[in-house]
C-alpha atoms as a PDB file:
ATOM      1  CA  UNK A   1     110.764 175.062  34.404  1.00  0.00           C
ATOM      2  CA  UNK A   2     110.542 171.672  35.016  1.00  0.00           C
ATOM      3  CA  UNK A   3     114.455 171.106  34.023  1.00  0.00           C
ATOM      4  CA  UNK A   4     116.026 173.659  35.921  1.00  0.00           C
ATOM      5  CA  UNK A   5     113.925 172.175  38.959  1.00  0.00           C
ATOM      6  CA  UNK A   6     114.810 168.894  38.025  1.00  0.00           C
ATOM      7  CA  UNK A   7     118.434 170.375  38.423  1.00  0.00           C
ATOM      8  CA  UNK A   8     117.750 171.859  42.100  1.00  0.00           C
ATOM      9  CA  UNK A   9     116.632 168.099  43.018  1.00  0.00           C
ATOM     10  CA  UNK A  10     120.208 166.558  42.433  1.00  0.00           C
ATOM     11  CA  UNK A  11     121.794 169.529  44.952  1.00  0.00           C
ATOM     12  CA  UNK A  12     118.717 168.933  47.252  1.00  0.00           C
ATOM     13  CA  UNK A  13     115.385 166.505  47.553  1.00  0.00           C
ATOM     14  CA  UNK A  14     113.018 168.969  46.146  1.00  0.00           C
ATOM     15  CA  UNK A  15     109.231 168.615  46.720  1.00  0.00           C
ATOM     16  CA  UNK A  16     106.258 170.446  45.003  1.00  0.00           C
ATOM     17  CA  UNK A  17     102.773 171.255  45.432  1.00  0.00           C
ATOM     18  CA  UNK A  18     100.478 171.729  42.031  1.00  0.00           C
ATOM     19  CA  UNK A  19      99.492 175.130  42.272  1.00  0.00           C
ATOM     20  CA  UNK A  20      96.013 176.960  41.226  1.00  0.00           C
ATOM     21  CA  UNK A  21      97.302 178.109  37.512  1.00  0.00           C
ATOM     22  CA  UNK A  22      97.551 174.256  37.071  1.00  0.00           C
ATOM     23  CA  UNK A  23      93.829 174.299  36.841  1.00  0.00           C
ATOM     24  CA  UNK A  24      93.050 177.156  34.998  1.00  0.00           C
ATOM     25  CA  UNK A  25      92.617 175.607  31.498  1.00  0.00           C
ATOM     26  CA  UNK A  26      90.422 172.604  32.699  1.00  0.00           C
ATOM     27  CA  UNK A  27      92.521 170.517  30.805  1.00  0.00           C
ATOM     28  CA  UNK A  28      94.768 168.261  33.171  1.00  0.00           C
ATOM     29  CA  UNK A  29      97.453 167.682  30.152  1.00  0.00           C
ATOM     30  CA  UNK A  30      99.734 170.203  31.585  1.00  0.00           C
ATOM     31  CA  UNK A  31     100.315 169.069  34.976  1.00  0.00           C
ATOM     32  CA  UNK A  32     100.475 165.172  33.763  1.00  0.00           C
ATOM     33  CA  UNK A  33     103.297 166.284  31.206  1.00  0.00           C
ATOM     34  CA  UNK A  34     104.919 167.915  33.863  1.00  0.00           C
ATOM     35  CA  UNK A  35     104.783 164.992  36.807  1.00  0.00           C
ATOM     36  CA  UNK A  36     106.083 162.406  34.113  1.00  0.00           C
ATOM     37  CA  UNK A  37     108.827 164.686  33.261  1.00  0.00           C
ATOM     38  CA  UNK A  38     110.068 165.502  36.731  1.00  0.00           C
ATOM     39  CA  UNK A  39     112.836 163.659  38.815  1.00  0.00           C
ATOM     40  CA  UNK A  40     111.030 165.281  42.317  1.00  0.00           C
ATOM     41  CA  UNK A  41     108.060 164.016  44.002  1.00  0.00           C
ATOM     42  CA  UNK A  42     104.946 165.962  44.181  1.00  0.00           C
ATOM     43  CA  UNK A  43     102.037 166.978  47.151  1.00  0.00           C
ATOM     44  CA  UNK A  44      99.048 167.536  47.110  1.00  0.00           C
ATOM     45  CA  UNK A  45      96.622 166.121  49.984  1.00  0.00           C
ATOM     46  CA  UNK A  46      93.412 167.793  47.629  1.00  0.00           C
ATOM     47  CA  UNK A  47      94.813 166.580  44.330  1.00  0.00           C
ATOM     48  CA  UNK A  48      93.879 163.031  42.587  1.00  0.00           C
ATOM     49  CA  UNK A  49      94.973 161.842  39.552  1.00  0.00           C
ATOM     50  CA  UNK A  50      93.102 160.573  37.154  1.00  0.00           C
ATOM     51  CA  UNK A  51      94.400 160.850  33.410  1.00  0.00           C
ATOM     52  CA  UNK A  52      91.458 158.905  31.894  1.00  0.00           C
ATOM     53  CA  UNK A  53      93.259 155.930  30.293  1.00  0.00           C
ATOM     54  CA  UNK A  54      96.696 158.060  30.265  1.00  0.00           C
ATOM     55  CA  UNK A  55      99.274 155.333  31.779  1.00  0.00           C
ATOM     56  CA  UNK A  56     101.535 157.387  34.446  1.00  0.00           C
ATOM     57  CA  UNK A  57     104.632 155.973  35.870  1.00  0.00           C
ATOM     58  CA  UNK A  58     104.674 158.745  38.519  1.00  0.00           C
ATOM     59  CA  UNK A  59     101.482 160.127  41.185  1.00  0.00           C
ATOM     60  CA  UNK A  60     101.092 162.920  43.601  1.00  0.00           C
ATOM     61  CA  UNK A  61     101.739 161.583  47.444  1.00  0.00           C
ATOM     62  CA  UNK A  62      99.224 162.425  50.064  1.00  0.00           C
ATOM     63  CA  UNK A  63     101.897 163.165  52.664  1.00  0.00           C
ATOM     64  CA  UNK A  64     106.007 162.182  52.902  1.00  0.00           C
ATOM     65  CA  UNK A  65     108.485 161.937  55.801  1.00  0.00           C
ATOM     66  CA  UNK A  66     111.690 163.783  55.028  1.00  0.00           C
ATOM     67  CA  UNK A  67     114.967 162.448  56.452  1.00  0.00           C
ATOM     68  CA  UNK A  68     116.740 165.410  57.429  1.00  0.00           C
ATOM     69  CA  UNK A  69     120.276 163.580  58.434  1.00  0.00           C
ATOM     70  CA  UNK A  70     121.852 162.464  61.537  1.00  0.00           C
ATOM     71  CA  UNK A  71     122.464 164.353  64.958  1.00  0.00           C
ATOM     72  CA  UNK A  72     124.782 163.780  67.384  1.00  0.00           C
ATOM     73  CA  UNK A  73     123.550 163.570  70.791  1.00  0.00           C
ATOM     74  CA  UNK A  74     125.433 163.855  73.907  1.00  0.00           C
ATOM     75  CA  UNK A  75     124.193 162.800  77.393  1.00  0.00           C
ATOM     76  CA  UNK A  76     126.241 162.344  80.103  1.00  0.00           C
ATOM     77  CA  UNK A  77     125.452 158.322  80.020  1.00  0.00           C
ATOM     78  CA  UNK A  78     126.724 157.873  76.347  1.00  0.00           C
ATOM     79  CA  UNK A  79     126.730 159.497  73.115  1.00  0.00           C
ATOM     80  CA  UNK A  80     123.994 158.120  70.516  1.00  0.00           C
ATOM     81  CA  UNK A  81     123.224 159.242  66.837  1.00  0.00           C
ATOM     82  CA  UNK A  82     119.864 160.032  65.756  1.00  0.00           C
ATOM     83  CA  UNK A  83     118.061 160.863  62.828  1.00  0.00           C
ATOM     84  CA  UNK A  84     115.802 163.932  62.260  1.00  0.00           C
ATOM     85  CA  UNK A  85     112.640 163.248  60.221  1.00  0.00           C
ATOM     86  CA  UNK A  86     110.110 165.716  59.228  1.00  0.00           C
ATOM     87  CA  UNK A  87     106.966 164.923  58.110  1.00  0.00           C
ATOM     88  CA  UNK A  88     104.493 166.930  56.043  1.00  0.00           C
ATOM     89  CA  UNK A  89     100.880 167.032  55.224  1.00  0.00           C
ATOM     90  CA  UNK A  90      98.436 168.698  53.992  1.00  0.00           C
ATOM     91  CA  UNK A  91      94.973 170.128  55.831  1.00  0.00           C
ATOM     92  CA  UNK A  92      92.714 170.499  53.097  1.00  0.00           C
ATOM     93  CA  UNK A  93      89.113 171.742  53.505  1.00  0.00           C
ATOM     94  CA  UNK A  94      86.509 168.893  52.977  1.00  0.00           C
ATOM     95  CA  UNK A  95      84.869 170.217  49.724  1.00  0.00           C
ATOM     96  CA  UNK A  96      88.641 171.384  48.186  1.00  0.00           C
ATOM     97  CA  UNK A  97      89.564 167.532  46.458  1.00  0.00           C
ATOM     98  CA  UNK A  98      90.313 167.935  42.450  1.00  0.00           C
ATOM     99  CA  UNK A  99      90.544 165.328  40.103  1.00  0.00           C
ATOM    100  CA  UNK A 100      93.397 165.694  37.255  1.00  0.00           C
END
């Protein structure tokens, strides 16, 4: 899974949000396999990671602005280029943070 969305990042930035069967086993070994291995970031505003001595070259970001590309804006002054960014967040509830 985590190759073909590894290919859907190079046609498109991809993001990704850990999702609950990530936490079924207890055992975090999954999930930190999978982060090292992808070329995509990954959300999670509830999610901390802590791999208990496990070096990781990669972590899950709390939030990301997303550069959506330029826009061409007309005004009867003088045309100006912009660029659209999106940003996203999480909301999470106070007692939903989990440590992997």
């Amino acid at each position: 899974m985590i190759d073909a969305l590894n290919y859907l990042d190079r046609l498109a930035p991809l993001y990704v949000v850990p999702g609950n069967h990530e936490f079924d086993e207890g055992d975090p070994a999954m999930l930190l396999d999978s982060i090292e291995r992808s070329n995509f970031e990954w959300l999670g505003s509830n999610v901390t990671l802590n791999p208990s001595g496990r070096s990781m070259s990669k972590t899950i970001v709390e939030n990301v602005i997303i550069p959506l590309g330029n826009l061409k804006l007309v005004s009867s002054r003088s045309p100006c280029m912009a660029i659209i960014k999106v940003p996203i967040s999480g909301m999470p509830l106070l007692d939903s943070r989990r440590d992997i």
